[in-house]
C-alpha atoms as a PDB file:
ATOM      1  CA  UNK A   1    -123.734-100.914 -24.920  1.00  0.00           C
ATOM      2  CA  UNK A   2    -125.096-104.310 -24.248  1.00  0.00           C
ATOM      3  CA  UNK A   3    -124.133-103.886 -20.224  1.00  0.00           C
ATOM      4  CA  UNK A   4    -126.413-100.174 -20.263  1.00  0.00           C
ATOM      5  CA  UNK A   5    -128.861-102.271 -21.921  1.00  0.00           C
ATOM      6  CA  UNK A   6    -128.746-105.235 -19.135  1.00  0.00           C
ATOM      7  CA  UNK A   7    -128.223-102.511 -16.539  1.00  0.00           C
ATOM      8  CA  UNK A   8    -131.725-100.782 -17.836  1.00  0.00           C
ATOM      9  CA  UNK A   9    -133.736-104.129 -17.683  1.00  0.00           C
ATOM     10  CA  UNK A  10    -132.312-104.691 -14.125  1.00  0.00           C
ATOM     11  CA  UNK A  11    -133.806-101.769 -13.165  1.00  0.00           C
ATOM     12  CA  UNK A  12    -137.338-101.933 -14.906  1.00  0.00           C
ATOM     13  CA  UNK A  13    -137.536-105.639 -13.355  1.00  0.00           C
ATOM     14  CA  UNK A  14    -136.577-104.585  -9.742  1.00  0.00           C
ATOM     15  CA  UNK A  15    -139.336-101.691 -10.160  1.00  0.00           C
ATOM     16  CA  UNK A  16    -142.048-103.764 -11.552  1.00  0.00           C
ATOM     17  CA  UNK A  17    -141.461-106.348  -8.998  1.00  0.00           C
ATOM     18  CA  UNK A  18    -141.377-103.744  -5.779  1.00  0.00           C
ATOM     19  CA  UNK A  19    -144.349-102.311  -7.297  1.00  0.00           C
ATOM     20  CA  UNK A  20    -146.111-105.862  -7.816  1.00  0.00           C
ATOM     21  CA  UNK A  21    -145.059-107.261  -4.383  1.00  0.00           C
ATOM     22  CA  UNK A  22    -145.736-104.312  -2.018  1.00  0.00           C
ATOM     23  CA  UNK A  23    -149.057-103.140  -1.363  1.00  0.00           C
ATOM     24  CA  UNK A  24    -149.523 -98.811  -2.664  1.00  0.00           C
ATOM     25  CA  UNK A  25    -151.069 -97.936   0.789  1.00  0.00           C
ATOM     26  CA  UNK A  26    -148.431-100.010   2.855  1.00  0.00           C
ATOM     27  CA  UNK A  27    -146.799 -97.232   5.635  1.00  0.00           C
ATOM     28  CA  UNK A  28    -148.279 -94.269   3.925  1.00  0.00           C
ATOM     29  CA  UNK A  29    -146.462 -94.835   0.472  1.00  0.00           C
ATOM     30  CA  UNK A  30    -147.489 -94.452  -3.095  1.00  0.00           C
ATOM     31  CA  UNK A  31    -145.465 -95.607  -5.944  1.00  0.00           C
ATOM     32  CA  UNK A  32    -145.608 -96.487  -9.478  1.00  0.00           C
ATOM     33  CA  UNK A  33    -144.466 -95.414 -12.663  1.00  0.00           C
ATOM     34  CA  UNK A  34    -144.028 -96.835 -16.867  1.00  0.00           C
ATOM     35  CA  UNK A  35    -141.384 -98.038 -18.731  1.00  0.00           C
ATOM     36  CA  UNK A  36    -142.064 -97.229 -22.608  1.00  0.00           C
ATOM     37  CA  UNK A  37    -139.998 -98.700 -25.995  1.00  0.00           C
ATOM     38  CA  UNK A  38    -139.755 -96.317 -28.778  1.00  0.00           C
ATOM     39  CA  UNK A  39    -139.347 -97.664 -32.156  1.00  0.00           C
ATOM     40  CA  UNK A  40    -138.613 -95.343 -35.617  1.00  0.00           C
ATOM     41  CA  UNK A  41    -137.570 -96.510 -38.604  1.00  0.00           C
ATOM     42  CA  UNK A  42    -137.126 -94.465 -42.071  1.00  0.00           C
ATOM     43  CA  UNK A  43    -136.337 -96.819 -45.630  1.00  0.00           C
ATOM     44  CA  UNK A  44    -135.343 -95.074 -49.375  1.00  0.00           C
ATOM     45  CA  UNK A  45    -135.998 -97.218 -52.355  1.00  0.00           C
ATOM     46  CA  UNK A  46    -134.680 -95.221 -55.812  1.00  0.00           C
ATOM     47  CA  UNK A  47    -136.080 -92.323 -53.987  1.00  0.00           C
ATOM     48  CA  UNK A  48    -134.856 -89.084 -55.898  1.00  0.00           C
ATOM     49  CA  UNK A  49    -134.679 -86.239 -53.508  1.00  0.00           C
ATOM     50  CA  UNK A  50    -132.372 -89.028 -51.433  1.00  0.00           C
ATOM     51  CA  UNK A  51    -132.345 -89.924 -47.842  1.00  0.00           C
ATOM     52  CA  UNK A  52    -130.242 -92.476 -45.542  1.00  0.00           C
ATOM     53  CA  UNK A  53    -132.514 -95.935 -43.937  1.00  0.00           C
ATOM     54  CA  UNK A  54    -132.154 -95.629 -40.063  1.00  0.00           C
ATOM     55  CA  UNK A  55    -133.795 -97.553 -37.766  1.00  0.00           C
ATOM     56  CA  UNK A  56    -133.940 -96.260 -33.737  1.00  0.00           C
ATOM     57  CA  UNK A  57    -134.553 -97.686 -30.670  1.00  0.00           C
ATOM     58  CA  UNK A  58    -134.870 -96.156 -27.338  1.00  0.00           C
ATOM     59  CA  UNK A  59    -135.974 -96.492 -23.772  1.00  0.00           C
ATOM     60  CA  UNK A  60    -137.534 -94.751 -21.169  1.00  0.00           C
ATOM     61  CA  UNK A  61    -138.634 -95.118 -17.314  1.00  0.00           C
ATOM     62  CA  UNK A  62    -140.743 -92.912 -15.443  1.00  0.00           C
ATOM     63  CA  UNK A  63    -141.142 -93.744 -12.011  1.00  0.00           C
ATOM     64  CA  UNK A  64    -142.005 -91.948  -8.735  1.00  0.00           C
ATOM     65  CA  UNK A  65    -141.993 -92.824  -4.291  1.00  0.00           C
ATOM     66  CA  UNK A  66    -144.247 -91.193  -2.150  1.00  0.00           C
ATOM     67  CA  UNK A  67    -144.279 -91.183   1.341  1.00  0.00           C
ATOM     68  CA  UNK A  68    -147.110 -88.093   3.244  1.00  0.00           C
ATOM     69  CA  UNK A  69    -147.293 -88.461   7.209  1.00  0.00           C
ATOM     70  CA  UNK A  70    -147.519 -86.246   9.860  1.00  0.00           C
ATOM     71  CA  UNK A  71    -147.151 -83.528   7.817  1.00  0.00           C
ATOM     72  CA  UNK A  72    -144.274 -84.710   6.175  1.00  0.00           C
ATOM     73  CA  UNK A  73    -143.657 -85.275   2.497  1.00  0.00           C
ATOM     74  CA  UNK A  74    -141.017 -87.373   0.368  1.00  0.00           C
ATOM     75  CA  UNK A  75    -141.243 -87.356  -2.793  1.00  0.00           C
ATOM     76  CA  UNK A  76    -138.877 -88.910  -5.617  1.00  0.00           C
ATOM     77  CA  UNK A  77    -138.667 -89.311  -9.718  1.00  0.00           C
ATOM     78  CA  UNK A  78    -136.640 -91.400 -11.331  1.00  0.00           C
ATOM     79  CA  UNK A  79    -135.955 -90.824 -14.998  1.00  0.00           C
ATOM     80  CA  UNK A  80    -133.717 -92.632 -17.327  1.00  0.00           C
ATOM     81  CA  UNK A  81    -134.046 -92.722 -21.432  1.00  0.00           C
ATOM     82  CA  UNK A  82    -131.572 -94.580 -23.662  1.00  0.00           C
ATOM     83  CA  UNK A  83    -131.793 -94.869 -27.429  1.00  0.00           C
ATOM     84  CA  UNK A  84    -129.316 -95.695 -30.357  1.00  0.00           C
ATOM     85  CA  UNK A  85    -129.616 -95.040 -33.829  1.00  0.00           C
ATOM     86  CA  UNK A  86    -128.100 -96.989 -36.646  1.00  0.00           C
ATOM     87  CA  UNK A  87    -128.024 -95.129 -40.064  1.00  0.00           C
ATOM     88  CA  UNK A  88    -126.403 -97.156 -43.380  1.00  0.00           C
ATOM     89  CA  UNK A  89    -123.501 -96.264 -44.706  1.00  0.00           C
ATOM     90  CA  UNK A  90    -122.213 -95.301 -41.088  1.00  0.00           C
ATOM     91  CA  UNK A  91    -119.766 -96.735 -39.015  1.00  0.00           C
ATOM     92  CA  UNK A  92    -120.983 -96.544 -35.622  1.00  0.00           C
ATOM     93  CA  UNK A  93    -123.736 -97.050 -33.930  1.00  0.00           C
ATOM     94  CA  UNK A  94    -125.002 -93.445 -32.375  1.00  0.00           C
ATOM     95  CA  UNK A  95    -126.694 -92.502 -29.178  1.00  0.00           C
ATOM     96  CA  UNK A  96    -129.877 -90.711 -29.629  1.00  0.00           C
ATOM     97  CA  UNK A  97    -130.713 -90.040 -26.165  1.00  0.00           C
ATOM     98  CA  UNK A  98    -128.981 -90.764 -22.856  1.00  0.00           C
ATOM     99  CA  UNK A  99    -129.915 -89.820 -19.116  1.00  0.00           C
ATOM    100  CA  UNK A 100    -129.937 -90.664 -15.745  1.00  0.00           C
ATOM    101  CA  UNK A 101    -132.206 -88.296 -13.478  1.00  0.00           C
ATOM    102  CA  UNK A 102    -133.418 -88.977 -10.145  1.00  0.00           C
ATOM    103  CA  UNK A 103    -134.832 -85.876  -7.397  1.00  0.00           C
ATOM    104  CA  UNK A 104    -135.611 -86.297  -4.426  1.00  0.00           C
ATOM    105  CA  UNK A 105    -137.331 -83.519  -2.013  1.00  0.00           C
ATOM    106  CA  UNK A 106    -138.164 -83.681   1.650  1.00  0.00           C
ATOM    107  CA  UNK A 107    -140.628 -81.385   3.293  1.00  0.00           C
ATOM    108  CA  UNK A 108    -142.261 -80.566   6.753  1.00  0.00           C
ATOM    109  CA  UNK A 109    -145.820 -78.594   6.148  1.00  0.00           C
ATOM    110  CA  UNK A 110    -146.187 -75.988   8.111  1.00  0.00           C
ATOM    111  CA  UNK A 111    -150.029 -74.755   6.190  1.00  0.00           C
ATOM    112  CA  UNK A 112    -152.134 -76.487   3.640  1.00  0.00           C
ATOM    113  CA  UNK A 113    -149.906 -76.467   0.474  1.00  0.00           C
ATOM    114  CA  UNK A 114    -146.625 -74.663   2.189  1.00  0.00           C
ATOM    115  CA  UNK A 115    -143.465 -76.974   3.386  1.00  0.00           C
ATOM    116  CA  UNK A 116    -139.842 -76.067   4.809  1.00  0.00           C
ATOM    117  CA  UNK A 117    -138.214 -78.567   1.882  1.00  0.00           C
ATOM    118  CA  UNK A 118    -134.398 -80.190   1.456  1.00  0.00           C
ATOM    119  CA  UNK A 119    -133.989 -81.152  -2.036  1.00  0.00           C
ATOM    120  CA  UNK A 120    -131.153 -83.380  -3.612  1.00  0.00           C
ATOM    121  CA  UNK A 121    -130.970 -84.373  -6.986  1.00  0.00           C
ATOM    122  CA  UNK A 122    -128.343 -86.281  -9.150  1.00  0.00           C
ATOM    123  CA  UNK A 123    -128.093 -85.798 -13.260  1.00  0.00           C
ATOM    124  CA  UNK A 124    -125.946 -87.850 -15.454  1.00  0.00           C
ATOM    125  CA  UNK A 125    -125.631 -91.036 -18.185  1.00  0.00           C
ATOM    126  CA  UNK A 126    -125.822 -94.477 -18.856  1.00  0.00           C
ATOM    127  CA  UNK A 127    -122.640 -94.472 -21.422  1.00  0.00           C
ATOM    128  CA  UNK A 128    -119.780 -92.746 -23.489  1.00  0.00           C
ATOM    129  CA  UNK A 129    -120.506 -89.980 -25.805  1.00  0.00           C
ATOM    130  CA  UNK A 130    -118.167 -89.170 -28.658  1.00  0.00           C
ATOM    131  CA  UNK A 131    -118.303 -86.424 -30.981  1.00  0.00           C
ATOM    132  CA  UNK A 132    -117.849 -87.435 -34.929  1.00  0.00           C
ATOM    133  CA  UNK A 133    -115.938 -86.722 -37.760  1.00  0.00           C
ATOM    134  CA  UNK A 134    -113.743 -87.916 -40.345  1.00  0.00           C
ATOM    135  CA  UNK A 135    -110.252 -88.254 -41.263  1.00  0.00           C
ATOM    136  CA  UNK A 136    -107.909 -86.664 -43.743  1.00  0.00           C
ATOM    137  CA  UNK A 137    -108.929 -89.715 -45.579  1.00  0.00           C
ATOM    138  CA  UNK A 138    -112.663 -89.332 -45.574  1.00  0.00           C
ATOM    139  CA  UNK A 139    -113.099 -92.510 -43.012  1.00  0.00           C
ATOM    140  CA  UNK A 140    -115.518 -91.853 -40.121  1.00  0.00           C
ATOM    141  CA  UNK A 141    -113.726 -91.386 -36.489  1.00  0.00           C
ATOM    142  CA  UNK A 142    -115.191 -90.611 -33.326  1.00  0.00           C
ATOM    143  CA  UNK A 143    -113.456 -88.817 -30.194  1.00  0.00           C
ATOM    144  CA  UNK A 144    -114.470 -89.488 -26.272  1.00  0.00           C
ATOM    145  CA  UNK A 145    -116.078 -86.933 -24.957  1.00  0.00           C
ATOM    146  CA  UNK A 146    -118.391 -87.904 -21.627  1.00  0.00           C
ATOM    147  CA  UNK A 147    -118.825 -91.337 -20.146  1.00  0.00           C
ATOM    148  CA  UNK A 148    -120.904 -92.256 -16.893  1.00  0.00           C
ATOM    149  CA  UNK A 149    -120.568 -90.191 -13.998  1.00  0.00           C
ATOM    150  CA  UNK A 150    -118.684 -88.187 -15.886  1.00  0.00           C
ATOM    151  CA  UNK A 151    -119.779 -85.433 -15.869  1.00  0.00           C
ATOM    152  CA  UNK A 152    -121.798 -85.749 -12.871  1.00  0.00           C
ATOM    153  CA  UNK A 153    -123.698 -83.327 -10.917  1.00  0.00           C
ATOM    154  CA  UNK A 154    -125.048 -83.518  -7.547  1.00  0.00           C
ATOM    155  CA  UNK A 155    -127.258 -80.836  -5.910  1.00  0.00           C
ATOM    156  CA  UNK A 156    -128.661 -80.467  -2.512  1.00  0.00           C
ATOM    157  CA  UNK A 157    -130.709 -77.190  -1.620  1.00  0.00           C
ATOM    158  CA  UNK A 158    -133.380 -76.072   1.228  1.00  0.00           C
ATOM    159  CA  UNK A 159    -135.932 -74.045   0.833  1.00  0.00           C
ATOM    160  CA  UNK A 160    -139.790 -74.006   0.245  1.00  0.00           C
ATOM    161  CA  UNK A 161    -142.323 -76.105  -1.282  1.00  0.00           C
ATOM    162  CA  UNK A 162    -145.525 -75.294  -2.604  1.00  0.00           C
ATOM    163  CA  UNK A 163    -147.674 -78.380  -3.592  1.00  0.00           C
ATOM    164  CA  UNK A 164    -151.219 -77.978  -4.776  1.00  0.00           C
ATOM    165  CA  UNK A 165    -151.160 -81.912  -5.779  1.00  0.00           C
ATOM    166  CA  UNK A 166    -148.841 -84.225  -7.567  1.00  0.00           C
ATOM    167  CA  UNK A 167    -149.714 -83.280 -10.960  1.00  0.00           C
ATOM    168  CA  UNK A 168    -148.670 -79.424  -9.674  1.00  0.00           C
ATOM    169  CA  UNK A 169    -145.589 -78.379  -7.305  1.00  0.00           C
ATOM    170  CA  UNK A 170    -142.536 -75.535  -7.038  1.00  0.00           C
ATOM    171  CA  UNK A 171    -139.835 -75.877  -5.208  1.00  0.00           C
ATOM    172  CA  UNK A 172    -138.026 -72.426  -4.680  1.00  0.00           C
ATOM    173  CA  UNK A 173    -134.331 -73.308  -2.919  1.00  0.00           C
ATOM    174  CA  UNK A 174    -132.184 -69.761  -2.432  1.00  0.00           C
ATOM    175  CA  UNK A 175    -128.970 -71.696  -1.275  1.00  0.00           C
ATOM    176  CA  UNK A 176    -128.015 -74.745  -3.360  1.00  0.00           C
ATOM    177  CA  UNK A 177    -124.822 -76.425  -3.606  1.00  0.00           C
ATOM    178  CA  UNK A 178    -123.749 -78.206  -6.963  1.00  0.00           C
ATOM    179  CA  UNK A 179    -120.997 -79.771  -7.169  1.00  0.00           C
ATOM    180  CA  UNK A 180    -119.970 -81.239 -10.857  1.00  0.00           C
ATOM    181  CA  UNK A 181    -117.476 -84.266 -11.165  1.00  0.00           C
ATOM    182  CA  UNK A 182    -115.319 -85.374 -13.833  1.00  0.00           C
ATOM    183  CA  UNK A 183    -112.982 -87.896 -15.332  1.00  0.00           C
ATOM    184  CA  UNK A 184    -109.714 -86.076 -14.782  1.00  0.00           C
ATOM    185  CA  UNK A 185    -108.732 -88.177 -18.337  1.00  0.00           C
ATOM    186  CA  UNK A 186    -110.546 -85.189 -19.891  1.00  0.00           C
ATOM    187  CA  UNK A 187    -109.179 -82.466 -18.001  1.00  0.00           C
ATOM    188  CA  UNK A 188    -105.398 -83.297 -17.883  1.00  0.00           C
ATOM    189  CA  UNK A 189    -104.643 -82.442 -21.261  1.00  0.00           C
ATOM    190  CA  UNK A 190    -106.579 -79.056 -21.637  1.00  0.00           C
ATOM    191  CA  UNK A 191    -105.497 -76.066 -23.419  1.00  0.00           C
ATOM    192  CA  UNK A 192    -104.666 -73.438 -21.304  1.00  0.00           C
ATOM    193  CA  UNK A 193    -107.824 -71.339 -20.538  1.00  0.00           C
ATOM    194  CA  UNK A 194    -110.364 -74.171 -21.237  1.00  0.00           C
ATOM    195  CA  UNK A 195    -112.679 -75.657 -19.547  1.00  0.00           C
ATOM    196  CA  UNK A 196    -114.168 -79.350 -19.441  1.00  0.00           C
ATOM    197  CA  UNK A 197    -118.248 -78.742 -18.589  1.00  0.00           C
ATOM    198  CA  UNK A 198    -116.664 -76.119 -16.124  1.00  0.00           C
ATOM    199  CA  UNK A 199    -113.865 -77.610 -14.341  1.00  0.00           C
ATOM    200  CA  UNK A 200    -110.254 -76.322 -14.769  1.00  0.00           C
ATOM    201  CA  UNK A 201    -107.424 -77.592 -16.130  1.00  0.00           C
ATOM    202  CA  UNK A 202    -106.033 -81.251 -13.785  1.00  0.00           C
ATOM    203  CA  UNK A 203    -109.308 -80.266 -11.605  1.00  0.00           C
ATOM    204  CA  UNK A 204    -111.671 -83.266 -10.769  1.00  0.00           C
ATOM    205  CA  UNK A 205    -114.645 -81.253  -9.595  1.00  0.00           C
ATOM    206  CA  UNK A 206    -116.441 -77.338  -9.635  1.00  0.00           C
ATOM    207  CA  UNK A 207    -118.351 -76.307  -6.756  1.00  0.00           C
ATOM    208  CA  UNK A 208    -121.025 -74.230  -7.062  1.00  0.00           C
ATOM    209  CA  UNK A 209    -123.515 -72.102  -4.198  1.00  0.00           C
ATOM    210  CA  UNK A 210    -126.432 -70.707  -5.779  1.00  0.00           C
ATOM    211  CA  UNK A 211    -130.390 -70.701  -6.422  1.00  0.00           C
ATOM    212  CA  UNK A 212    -132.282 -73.250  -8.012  1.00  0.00           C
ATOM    213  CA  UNK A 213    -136.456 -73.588  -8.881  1.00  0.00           C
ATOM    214  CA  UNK A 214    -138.154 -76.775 -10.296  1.00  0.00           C
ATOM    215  CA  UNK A 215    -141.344 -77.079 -10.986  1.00  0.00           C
ATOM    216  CA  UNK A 216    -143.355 -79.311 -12.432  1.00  0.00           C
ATOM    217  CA  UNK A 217    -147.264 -79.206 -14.509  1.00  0.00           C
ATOM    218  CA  UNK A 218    -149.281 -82.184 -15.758  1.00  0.00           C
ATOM    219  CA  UNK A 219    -152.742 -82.222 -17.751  1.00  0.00           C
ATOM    220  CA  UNK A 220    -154.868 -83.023 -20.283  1.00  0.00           C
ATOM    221  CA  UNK A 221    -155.908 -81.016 -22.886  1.00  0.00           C
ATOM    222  CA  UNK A 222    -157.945 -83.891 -24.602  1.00  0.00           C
ATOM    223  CA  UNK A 223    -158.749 -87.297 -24.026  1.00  0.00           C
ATOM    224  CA  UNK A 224    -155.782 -89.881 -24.187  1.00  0.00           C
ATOM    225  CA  UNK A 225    -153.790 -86.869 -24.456  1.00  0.00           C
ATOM    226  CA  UNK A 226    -151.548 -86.031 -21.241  1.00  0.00           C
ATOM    227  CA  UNK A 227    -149.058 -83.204 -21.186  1.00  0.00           C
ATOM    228  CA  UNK A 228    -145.815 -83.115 -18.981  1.00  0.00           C
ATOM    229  CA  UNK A 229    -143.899 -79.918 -18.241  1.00  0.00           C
ATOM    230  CA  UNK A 230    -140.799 -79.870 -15.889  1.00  0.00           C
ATOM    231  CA  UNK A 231    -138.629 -76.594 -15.024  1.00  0.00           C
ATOM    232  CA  UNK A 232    -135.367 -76.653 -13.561  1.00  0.00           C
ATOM    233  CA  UNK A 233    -133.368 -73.170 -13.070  1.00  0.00           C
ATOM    234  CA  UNK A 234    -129.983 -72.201 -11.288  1.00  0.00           C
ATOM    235  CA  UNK A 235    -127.963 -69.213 -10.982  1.00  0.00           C
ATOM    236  CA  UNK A 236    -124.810 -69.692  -9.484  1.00  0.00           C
ATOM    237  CA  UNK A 237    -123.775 -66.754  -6.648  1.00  0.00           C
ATOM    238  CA  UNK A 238    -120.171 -67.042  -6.946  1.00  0.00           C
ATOM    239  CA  UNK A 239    -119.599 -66.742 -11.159  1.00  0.00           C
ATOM    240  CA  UNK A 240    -121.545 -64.878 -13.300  1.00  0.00           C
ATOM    241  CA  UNK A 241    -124.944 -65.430 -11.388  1.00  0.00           C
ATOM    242  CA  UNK A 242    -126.771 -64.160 -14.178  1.00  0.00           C
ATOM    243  CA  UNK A 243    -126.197 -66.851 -16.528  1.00  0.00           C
ATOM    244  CA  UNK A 244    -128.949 -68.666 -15.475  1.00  0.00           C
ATOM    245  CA  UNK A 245    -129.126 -72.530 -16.566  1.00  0.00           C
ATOM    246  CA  UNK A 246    -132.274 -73.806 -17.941  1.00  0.00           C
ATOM    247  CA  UNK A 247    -133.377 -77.512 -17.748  1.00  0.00           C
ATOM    248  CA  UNK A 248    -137.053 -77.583 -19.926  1.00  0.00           C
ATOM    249  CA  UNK A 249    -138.627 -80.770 -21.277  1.00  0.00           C
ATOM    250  CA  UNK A 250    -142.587 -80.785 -22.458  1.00  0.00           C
ATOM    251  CA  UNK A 251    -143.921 -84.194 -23.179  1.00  0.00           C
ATOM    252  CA  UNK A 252    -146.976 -85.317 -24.891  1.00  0.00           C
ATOM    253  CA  UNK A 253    -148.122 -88.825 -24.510  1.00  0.00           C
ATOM    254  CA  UNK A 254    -151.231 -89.548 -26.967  1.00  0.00           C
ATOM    255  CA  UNK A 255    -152.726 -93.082 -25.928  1.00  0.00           C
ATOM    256  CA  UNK A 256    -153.844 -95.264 -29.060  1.00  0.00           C
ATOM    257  CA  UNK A 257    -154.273 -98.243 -26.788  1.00  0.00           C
ATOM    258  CA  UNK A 258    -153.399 -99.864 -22.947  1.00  0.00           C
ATOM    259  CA  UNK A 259    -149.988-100.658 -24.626  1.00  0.00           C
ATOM    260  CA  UNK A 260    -149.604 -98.449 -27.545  1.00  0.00           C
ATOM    261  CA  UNK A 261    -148.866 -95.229 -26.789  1.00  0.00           C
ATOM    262  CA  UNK A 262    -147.216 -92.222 -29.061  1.00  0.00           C
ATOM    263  CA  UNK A 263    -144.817 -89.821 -27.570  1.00  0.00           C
ATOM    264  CA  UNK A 264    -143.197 -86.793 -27.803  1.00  0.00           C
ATOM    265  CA  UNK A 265    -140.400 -85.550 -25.760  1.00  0.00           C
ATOM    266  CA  UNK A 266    -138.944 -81.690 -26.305  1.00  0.00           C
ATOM    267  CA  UNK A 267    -135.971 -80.575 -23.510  1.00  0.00           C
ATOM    268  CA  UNK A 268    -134.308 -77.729 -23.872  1.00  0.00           C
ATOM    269  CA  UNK A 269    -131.001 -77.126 -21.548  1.00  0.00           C
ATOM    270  CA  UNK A 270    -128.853 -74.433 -21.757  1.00  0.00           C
ATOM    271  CA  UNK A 271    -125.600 -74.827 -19.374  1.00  0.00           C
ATOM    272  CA  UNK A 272    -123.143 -72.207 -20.482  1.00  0.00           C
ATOM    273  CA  UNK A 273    -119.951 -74.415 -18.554  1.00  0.00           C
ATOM    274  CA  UNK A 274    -120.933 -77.188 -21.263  1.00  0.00           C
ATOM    275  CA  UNK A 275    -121.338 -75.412 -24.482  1.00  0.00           C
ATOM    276  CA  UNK A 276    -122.619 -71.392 -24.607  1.00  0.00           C
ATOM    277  CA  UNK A 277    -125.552 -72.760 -27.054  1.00  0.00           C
ATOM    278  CA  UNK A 278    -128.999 -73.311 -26.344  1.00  0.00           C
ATOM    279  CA  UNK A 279    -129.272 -77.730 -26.918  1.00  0.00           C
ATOM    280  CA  UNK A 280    -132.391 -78.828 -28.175  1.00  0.00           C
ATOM    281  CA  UNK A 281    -132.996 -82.467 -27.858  1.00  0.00           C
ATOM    282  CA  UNK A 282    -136.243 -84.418 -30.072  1.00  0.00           C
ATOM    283  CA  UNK A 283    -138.000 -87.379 -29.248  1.00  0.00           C
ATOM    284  CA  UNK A 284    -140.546 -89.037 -31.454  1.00  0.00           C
ATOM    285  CA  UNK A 285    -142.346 -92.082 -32.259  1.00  0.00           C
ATOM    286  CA  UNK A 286    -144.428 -94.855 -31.563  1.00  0.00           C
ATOM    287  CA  UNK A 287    -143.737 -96.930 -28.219  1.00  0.00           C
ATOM    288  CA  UNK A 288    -144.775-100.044 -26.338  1.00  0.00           C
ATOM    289  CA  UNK A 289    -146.107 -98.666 -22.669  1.00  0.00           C
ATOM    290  CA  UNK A 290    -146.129-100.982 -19.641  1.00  0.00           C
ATOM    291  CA  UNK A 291    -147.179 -99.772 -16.317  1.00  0.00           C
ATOM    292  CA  UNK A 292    -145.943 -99.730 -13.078  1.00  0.00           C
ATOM    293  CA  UNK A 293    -148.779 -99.721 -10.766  1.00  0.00           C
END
């Protein structure tokens, strides 16, 4: 844990210094972005309906690259969030949120808001997940079940891209290769029939040719108030194309202050290869915002 947390510093100091060092116009280029620390805490004192003291920490980075010439347009996000969660009378500390994210799409205009556009994007984590439970003996355990770059997944698709401005953009792509990689650790010892986030039995990888949207919405409603939505979709053409995957996260930032700043993050994936359950993942809480300009 304390090498993801080095590894996440690295990268918020490399950031703020490009973004500090090289001027926002320089060869057509924008950049810039935030890091923000989340902080909850809950305490019980004789408290009678009962409840468990926790305290949470968690990070997240938010940071885009620009480039516009010519009628050509590169744009990139980075997003990464990584929180634990220590709760007394457990064992182990507990991740509350974990992900790597970064998208990258190239496009050549050919009208006003209307570009041919290659798209590549990679998804996975900082560290190991484990699912919990406990022993015959009552005693907390916890099992492996994902580590970094595994699983992976890696897409590249063409199609087009509409772009009224960076705060509003689709990107439709009708043939887009994913290809998911895997620890084979977690595949060689399958049951017969099942499946590790899609990949077979001794299998290292699943390739996948389908159709993919993003999208992606930003306003406010009120002052200090912004409001993030991002869509990601794909249907794969060569199993069961209509079991669509879903990738939907809103986010509300409410500014109390330049530093202060309260957030709240909703995603909702649904990936039938990982579990055939909708996941709903909450963020909330107050956080310490620092800008990359």
């Amino acid at each position: 844990m304390n090498r993801i947390l080095i590894l996440l510093l690295l990268v918020a100091s490399f950031t703020y210094a490009q973004s500090d060092t090289i001027p926002a116009a320089e060869n057509n280029w924008k950049r810039g972005g935030e890091i923000t620390f989340l902080f909850n805490q809950s305490s019980f004192s004789e408290w009678v309906s009962g409840g468990e003291n926790s305290v949470a920490l968690s990070f997240h980075v938010d940071y885009d690259w620009s480039f516009e010439k010519n009628g050509w347009k590169w744009d990139t996000k980075f997003l990464g969030d990584f929180g634990l969660t220590k709760i007394s009378g457990t064992k182990y500390l507990r991740k509350t949120n974990d992900r790597f994210d970064l998208q990258s799409l190239l496009g050549k205009s050919f009208s006003e808001q209307w570009s041919y556009s290659t798209v590549f994007g990679l998804k996975t984590q900082f560290a190991r997940g484990f699912t919990y439970g406990e022993d015959e003996n009552g005693k907390e355990t916890r099992t492996l079940r994902t580590h970094f770059f595994s699983p992976v997944y890696i897409q590249l698709g063409v199609g087009l891209y509409w772009k009224e401005s960076d705060n509003l953009w689709v990107n439709i792509a009708p043939f887009t290769q994913r290809i998911t990689l895997v620890s084979r650790q977690f595949t060689s010892n399958l049951a017969p029939g099942k499946e590790y986030f899609g990949v077979r039995k001794g299998d290292n990888h699943r390739f996948e040719l389908g159709a993919s949207i993003s999208a992606f919405y930003k306003f406010s409603p009120l002052e200090n108030i912004s409001l993030e939505q991002r869509l990601g979709l794909y249907s794969d053409y060569l199993d069961k194309a209509e079991n669509v995957d879903l990738d939907y996260q809103i986010s509300a930032k409410m500014k109390v202050n330049k530093r202060i700043t309260t957030d709240l993050i909703i995603q909702l994936v649904y990936d039938d290869n990982a579990v055939q359950r909708l996941q709903v993942r909450e963020v909330f809480g107050v956080g310490f915002r620092m800008k990359l300009d």
